[in-house]
C-alpha atoms as a PDB file:
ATOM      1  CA  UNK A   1     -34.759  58.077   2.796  1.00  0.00           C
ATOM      2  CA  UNK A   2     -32.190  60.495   0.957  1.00  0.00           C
ATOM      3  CA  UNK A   3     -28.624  59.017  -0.150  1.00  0.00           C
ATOM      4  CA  UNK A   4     -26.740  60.533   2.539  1.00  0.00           C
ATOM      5  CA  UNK A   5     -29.400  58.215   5.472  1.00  0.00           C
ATOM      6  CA  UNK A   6     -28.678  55.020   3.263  1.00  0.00           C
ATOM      7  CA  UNK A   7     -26.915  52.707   5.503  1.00  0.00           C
ATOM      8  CA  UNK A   8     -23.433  51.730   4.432  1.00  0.00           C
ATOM      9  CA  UNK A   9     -22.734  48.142   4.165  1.00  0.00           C
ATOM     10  CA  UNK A  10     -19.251  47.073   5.802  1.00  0.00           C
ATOM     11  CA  UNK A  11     -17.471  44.094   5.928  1.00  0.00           C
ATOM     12  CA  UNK A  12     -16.068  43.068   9.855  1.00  0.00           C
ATOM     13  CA  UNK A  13     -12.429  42.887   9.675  1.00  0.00           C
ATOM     14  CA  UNK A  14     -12.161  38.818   9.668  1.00  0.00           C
ATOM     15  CA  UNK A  15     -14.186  38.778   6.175  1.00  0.00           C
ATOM     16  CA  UNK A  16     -12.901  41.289   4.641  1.00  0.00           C
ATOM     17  CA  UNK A  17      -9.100  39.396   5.358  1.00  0.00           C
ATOM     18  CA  UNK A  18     -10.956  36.601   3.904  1.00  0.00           C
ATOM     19  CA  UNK A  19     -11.776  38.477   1.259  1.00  0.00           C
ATOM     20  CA  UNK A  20      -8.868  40.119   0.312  1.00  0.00           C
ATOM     21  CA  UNK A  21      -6.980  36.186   0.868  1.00  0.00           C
ATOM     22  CA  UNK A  22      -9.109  34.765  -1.422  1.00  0.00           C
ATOM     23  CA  UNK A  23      -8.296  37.500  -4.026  1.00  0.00           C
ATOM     24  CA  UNK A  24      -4.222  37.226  -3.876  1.00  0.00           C
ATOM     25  CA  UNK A  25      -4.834  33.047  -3.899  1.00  0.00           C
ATOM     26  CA  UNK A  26      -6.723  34.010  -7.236  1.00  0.00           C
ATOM     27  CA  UNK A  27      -4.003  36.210  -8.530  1.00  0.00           C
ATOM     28  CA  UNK A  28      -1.195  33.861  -7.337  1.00  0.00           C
ATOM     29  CA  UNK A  29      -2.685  30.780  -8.904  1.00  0.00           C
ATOM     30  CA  UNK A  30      -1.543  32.405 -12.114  1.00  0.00           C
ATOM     31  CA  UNK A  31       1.234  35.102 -11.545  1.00  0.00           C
ATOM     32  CA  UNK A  32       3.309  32.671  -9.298  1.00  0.00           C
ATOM     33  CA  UNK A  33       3.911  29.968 -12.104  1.00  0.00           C
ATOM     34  CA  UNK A  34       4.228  32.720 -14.905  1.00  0.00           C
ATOM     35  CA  UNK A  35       7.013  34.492 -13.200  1.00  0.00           C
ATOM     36  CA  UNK A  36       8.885  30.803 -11.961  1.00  0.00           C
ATOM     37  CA  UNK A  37       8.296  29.832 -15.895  1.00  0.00           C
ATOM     38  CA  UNK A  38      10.046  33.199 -17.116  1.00  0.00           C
ATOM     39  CA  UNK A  39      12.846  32.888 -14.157  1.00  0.00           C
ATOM     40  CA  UNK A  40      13.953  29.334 -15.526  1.00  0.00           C
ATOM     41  CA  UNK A  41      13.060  30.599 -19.501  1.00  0.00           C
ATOM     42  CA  UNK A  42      16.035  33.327 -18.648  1.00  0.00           C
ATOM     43  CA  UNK A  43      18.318  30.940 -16.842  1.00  0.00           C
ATOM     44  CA  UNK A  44      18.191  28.439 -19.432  1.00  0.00           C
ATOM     45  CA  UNK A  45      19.234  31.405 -21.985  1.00  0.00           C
ATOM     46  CA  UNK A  46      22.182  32.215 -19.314  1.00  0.00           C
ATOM     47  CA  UNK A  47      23.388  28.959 -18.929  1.00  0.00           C
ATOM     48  CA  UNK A  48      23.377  28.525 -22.490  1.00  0.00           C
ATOM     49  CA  UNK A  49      25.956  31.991 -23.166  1.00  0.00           C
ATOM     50  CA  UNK A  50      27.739  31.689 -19.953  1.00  0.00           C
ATOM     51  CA  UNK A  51      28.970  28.018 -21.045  1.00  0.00           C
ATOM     52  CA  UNK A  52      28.538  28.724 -24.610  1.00  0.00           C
ATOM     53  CA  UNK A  53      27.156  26.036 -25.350  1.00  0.00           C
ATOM     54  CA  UNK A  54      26.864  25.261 -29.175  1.00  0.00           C
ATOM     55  CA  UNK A  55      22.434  25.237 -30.492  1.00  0.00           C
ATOM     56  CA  UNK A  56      23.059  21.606 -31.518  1.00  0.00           C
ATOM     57  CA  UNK A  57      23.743  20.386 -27.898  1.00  0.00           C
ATOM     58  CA  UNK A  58      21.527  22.801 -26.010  1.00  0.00           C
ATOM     59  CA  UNK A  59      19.629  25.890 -27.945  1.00  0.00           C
ATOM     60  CA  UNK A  60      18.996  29.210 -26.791  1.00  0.00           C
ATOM     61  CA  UNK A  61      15.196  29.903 -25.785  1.00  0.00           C
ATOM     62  CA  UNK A  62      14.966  32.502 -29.146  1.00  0.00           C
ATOM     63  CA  UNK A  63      16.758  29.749 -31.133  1.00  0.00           C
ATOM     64  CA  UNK A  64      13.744  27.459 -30.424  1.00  0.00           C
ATOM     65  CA  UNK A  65      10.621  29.767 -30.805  1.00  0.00           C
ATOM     66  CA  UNK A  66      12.544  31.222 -34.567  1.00  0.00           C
ATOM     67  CA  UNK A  67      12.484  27.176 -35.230  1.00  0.00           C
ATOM     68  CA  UNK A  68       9.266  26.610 -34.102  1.00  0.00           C
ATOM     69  CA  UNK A  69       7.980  29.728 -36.153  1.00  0.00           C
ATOM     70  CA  UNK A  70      10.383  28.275 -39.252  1.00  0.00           C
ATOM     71  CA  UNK A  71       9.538  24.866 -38.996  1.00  0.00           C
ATOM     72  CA  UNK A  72       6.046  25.934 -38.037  1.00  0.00           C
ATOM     73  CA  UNK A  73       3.995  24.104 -41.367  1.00  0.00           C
ATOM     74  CA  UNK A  74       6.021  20.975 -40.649  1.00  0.00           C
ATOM     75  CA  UNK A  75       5.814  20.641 -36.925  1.00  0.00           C
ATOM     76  CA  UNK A  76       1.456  21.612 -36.750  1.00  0.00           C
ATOM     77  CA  UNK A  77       1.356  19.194 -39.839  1.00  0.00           C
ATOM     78  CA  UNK A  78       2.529  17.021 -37.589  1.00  0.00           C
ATOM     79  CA  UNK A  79       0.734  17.859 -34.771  1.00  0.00           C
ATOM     80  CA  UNK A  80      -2.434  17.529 -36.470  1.00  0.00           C
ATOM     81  CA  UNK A  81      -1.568  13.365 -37.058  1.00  0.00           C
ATOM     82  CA  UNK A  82      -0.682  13.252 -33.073  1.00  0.00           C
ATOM     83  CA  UNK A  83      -4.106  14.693 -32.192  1.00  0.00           C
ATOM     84  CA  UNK A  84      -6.041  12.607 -34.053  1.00  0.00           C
ATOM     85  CA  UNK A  85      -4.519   9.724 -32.904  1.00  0.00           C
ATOM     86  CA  UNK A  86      -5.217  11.520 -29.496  1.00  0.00           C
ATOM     87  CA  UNK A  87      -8.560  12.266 -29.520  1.00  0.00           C
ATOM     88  CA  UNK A  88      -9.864   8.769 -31.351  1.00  0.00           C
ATOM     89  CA  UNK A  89      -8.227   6.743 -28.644  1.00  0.00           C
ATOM     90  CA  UNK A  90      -9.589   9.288 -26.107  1.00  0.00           C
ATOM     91  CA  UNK A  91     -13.103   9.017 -27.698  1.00  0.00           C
ATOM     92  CA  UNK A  92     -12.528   4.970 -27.950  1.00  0.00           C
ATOM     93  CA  UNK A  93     -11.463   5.361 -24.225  1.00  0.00           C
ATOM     94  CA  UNK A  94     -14.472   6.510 -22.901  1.00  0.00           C
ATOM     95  CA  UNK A  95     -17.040   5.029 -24.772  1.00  0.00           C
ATOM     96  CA  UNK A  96     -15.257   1.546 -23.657  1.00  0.00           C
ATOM     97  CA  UNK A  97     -14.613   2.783 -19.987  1.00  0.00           C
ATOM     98  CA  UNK A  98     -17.965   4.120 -19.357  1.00  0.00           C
ATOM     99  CA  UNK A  99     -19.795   1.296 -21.166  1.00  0.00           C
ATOM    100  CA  UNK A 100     -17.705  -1.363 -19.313  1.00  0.00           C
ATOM    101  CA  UNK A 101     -18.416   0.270 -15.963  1.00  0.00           C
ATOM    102  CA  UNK A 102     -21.766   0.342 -16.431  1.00  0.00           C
ATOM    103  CA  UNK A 103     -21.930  -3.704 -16.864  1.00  0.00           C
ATOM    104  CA  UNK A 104     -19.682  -3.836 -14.533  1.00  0.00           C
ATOM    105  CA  UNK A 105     -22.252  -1.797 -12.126  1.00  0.00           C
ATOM    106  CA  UNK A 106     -24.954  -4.294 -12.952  1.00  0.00           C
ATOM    107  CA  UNK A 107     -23.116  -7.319 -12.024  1.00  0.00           C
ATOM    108  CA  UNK A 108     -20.601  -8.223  -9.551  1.00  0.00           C
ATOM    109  CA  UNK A 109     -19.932 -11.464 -10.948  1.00  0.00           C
ATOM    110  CA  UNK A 110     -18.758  -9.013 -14.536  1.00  0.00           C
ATOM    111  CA  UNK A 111     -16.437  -7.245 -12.665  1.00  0.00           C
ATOM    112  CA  UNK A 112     -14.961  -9.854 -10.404  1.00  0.00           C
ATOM    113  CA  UNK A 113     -14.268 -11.899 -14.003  1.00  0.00           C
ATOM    114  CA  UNK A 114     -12.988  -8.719 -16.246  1.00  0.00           C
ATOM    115  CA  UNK A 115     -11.372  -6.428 -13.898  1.00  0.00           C
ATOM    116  CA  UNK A 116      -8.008  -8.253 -13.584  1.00  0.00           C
ATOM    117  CA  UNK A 117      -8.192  -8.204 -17.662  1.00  0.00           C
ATOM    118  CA  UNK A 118      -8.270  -4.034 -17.778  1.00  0.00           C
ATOM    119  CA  UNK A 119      -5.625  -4.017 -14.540  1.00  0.00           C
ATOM    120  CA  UNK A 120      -3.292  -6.601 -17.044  1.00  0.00           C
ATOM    121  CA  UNK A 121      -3.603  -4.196 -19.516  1.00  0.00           C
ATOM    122  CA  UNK A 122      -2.872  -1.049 -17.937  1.00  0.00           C
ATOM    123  CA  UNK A 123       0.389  -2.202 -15.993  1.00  0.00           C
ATOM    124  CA  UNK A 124       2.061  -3.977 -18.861  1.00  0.00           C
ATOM    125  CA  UNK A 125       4.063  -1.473 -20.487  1.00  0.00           C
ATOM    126  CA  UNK A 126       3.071  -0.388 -24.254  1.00  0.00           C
ATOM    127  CA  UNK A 127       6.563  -1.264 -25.950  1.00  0.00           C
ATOM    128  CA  UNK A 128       5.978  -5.134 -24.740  1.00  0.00           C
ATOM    129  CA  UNK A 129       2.341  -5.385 -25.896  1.00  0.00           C
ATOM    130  CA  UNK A 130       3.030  -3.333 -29.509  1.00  0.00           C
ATOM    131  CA  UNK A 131       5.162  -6.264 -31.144  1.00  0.00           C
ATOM    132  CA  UNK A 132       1.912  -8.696 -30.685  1.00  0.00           C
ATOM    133  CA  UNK A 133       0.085  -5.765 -32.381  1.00  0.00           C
ATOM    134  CA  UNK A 134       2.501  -5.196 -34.968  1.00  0.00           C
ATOM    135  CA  UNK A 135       2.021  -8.984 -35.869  1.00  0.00           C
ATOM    136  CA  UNK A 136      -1.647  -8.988 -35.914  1.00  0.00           C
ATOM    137  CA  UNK A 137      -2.642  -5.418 -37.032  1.00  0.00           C
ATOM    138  CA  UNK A 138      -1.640  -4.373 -40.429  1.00  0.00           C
ATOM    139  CA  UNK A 139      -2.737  -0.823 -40.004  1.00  0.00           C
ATOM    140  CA  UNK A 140      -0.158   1.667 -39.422  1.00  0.00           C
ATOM    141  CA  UNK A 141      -3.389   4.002 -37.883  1.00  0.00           C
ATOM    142  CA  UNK A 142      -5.313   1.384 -35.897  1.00  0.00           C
ATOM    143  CA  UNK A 143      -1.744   0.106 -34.585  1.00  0.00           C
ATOM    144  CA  UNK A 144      -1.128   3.899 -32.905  1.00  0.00           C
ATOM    145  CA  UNK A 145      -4.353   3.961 -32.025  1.00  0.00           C
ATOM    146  CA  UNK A 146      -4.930   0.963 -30.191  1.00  0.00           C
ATOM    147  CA  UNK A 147      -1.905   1.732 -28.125  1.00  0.00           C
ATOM    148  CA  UNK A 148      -3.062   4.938 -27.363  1.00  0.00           C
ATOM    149  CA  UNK A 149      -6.514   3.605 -26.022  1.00  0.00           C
ATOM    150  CA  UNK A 150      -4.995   0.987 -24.174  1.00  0.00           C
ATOM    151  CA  UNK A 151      -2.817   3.781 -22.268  1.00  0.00           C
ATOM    152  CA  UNK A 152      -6.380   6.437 -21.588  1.00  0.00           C
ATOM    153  CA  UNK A 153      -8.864   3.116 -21.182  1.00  0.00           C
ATOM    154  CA  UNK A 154      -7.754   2.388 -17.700  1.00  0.00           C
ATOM    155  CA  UNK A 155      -8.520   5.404 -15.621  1.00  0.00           C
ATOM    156  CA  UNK A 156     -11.888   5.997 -17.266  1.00  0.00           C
ATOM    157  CA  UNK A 157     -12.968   2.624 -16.472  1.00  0.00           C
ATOM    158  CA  UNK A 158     -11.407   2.528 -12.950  1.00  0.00           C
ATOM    159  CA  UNK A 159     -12.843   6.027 -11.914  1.00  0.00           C
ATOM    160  CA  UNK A 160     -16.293   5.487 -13.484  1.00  0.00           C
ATOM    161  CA  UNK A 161     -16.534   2.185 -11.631  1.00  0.00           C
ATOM    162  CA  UNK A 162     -15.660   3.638  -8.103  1.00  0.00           C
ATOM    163  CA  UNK A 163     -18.417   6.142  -8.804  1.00  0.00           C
ATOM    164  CA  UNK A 164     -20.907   3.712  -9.566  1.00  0.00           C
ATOM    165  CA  UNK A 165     -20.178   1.625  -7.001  1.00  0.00           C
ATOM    166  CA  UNK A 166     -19.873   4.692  -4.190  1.00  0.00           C
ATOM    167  CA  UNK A 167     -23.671   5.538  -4.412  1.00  0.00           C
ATOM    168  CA  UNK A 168     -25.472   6.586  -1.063  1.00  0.00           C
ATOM    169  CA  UNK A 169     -26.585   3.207   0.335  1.00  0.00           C
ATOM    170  CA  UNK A 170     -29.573   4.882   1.948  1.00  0.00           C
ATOM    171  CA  UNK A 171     -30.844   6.764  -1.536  1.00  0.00           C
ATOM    172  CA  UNK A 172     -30.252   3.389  -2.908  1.00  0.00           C
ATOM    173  CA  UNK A 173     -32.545   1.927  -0.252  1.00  0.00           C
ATOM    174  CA  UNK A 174     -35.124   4.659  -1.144  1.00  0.00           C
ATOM    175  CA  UNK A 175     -34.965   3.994  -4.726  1.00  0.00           C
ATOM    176  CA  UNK A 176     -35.649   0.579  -4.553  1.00  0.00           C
ATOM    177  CA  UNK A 177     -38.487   1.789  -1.551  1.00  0.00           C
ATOM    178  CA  UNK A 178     -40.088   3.280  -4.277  1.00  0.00           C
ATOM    179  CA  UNK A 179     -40.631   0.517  -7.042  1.00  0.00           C
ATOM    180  CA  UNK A 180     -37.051   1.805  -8.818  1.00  0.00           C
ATOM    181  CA  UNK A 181     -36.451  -0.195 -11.651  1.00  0.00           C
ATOM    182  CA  UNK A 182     -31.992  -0.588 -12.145  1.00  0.00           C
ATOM    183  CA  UNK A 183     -32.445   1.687 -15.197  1.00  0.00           C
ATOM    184  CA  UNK A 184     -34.055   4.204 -13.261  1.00  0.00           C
ATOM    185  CA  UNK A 185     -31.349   3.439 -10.562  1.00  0.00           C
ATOM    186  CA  UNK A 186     -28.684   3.790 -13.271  1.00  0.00           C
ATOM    187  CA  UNK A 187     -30.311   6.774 -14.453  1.00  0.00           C
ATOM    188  CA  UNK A 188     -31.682   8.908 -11.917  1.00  0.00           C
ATOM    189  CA  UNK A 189     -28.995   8.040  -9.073  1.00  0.00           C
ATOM    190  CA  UNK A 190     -25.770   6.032  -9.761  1.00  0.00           C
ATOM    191  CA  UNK A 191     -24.457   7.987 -13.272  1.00  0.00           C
ATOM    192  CA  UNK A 192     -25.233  11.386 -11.460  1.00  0.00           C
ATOM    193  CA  UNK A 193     -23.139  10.215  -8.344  1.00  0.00           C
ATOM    194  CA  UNK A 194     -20.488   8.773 -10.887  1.00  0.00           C
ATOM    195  CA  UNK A 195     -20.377  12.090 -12.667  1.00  0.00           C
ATOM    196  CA  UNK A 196     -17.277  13.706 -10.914  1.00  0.00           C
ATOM    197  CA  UNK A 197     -15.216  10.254 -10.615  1.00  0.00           C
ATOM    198  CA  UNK A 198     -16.101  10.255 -14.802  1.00  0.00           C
ATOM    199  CA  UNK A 199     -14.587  13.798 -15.003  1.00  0.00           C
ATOM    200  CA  UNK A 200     -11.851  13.137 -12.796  1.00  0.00           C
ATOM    201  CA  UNK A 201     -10.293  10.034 -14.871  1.00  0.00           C
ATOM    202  CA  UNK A 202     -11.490  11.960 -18.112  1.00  0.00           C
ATOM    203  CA  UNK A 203      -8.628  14.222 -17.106  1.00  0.00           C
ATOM    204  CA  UNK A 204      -6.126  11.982 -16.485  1.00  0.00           C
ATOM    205  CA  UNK A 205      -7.382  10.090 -19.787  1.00  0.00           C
ATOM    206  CA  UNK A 206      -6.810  12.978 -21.720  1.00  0.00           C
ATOM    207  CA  UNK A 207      -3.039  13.477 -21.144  1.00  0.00           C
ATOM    208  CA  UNK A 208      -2.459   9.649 -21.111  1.00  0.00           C
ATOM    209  CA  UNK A 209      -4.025   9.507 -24.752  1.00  0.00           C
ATOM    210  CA  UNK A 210      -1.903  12.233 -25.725  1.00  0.00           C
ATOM    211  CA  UNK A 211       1.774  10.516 -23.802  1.00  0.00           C
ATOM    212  CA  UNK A 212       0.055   7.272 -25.452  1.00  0.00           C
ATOM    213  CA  UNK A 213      -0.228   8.615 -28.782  1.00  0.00           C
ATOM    214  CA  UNK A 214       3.525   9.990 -28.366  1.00  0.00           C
ATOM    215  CA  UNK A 215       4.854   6.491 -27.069  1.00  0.00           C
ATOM    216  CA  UNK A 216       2.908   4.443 -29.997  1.00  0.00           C
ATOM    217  CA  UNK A 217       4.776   6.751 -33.070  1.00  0.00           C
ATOM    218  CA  UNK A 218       8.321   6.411 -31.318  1.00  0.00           C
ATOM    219  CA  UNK A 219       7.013   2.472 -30.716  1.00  0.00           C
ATOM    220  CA  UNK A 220       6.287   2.291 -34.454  1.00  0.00           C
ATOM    221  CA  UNK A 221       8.578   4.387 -35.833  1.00  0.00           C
ATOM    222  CA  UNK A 222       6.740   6.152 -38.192  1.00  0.00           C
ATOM    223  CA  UNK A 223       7.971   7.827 -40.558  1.00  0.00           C
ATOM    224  CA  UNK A 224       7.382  10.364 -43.603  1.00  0.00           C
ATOM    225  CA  UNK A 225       4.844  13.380 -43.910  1.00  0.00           C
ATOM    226  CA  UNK A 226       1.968  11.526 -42.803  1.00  0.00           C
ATOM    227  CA  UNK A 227       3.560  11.011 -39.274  1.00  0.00           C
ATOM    228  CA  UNK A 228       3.472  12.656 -35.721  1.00  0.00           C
ATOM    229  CA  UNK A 229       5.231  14.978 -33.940  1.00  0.00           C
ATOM    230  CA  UNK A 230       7.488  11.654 -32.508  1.00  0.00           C
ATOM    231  CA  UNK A 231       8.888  11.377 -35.720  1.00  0.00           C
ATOM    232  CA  UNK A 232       9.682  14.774 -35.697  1.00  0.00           C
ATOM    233  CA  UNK A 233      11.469  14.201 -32.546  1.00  0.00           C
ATOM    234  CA  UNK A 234      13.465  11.175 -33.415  1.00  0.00           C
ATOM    235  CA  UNK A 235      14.453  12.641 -37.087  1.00  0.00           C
ATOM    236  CA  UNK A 236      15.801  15.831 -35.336  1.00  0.00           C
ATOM    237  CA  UNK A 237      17.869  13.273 -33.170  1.00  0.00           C
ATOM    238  CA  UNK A 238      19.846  11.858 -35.870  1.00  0.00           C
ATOM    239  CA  UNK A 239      20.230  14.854 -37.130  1.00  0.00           C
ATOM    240  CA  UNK A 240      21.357  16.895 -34.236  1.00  0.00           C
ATOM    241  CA  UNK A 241      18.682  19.332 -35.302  1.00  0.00           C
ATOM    242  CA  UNK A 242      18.542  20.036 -31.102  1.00  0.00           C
ATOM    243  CA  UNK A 243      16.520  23.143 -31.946  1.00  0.00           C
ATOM    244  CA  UNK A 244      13.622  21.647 -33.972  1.00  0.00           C
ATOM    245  CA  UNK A 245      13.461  18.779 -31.259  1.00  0.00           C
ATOM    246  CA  UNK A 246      13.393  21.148 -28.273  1.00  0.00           C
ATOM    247  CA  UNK A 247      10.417  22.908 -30.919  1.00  0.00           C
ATOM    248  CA  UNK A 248       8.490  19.695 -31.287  1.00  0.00           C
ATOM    249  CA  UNK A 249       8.781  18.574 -27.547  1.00  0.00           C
ATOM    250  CA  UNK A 250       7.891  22.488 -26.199  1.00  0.00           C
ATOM    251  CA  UNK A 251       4.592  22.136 -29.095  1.00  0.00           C
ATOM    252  CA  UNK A 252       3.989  18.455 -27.144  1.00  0.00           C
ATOM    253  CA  UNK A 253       4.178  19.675 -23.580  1.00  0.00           C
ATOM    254  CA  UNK A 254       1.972  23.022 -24.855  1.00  0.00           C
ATOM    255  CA  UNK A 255      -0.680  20.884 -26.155  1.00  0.00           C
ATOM    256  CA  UNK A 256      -0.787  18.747 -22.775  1.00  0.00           C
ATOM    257  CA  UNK A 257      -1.590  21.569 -20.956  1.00  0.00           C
ATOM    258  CA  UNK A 258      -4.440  22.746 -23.104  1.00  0.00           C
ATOM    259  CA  UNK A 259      -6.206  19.213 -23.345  1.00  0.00           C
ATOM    260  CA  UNK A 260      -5.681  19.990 -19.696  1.00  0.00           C
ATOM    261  CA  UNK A 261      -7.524  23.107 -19.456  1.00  0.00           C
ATOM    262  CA  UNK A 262     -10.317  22.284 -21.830  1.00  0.00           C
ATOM    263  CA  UNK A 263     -11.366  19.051 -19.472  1.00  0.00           C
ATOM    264  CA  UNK A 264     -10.611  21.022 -16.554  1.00  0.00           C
ATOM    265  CA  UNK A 265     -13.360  23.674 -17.749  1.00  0.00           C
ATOM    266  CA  UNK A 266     -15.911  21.104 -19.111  1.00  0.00           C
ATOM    267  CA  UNK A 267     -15.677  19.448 -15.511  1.00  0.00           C
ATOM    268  CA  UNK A 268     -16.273  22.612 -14.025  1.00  0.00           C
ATOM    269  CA  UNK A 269     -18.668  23.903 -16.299  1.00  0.00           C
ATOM    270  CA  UNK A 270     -20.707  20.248 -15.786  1.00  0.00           C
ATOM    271  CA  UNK A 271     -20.354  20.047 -12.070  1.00  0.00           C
ATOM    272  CA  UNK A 272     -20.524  24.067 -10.893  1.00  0.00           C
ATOM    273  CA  UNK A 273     -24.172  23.829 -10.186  1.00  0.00           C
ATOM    274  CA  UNK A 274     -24.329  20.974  -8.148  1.00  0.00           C
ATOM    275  CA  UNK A 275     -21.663  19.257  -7.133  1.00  0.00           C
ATOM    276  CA  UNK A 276     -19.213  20.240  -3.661  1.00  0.00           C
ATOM    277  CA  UNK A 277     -16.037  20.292  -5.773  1.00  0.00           C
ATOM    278  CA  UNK A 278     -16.977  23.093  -8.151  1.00  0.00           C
ATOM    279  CA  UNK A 279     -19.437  24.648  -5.644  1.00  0.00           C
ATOM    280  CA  UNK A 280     -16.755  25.895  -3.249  1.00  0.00           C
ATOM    281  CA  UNK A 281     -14.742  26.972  -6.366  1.00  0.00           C
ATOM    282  CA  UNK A 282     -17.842  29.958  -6.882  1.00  0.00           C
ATOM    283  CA  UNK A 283     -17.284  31.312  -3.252  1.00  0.00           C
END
């Protein structure tokens, strides 16, 4: 069969709309927020010379990035102490979530008696528990830290329990069918079917650690070299330094959405094989 006999493949018109859906969705997911970012970018510069409004009330967009390029060593210096404080109570988070949930799988009589303790914990707010902490803890690092895990320990636990506990009562039945011990039950069944709920509260955890790592420095007031980018914040306040504080906040809110993104691609990355969520995102 010569080139010119080869059939030609053709997609009906109803999938290759689908198709061609599919592909502006893709493009929009990322060109529709760009272009609504740059729109309010350039009417925050407008508002700014229209009113003339003075840099140490509201800066100019350029103002900002030339302090956040001047102040650069300071502010990443800074952001450096944040993160760790971030990622330790994240790390702390989900060791003690996961670990939790799993005793919490094995015994209902666990979770009916600790539960309440982790709900306590996550709706009292952070500047009412830190004075107990400040009286008990003499560590300016495990005080910041321990309010940061007690803001990211919540959802991990919460999310990694429902997943646990939503196993398929019929594979359940077949495990135990089939001589299952509940560590092959735990292993083979309920922490795969847990997986996604995991991922899902590891993403909420990880911004939470971050806002909780944010909320511990202004609770402490830190202060000096050593400290995060709150400090920044609140020196730039008495100072009326508006453009290094709109610098430190726009370097906070930056590194939000990154934590962001990484979890969001280790989820994927972890569940695109198998799982429903991130199959139907490979279509």
């Amino acid at each position: 069969m010569t080139a010119i006999d080869q059939p030609v493949l053709t997609l009906d018109p109803e999938e290759a709309g689908r198709v061609r859906q599919e592909r502006l969705e893709r493009i929009g997911r990322w060109v529709l927020p760009l272009a609504i970012m740059i729109l309010a970018i350039w009417l925050w510069d407008r508002v700014c010379v229209w009113n003339e409004i003075p840099k140490y009330i509201l800066p100019r967009p350029g103002v900002v990035l030339q302090t956040l390029y001047d102040d650069a060593g300071l502010l990443f210096s800074s952001l450096l102490v944040t993160l760790r404080i971030t990622f330790l109570s994240l790390l702390l988070a989900v060791v003690g979530g996961v670990g939790l949930a799993v005793l919490f799988a094995q015994s209902k009589w666990v979770e009916m008696s600790f539960f309440p303790f982790a709900i306590v914990l996550q709706v009292t707010p952070i500047v009412a528990i830190f004075p107990l902490i400040n009286i008990y803890v003499n560590n300016q690092t495990v005080k910041l830290l321990l309010c940061a895990w007690i803001v990211a320990f919540f959802p991990i636990l919460s999310n990694t329990t429902l997943g646990l506990n939503s196993v398929d009562r019929n594979l359940r039945d077949m495990f135990k069918l089939n001589g299952a011990t509940r560590w092959q039950q735990l292993r083979y069944l309920r922490l795969p079917a847990a997986m996604p709920y995991f991922l899902g509260g590891l993403k909420i955890a990880g911004g939470l650690s971050l806002i909780g790592a944010v909320v511990a420095e202004f609770v402490a007031g830190a202060q000096g070299q050593s400290s995060g980018l709150a400090s920044r914040i609140i020196e730039a306040g008495y100072r009326l330094n508006a453009p290094r504080l709109f610098a430190a906040l726009i370097l906070i809110s930056l590194t939000g959405i990154l934590i962001f993104l990484v979890l969001s691609l280790v989820s994927h990355l972890i569940l695109r094989r198998w799982h429903e969520s991130a199959l139907k995102q490979e279509r």
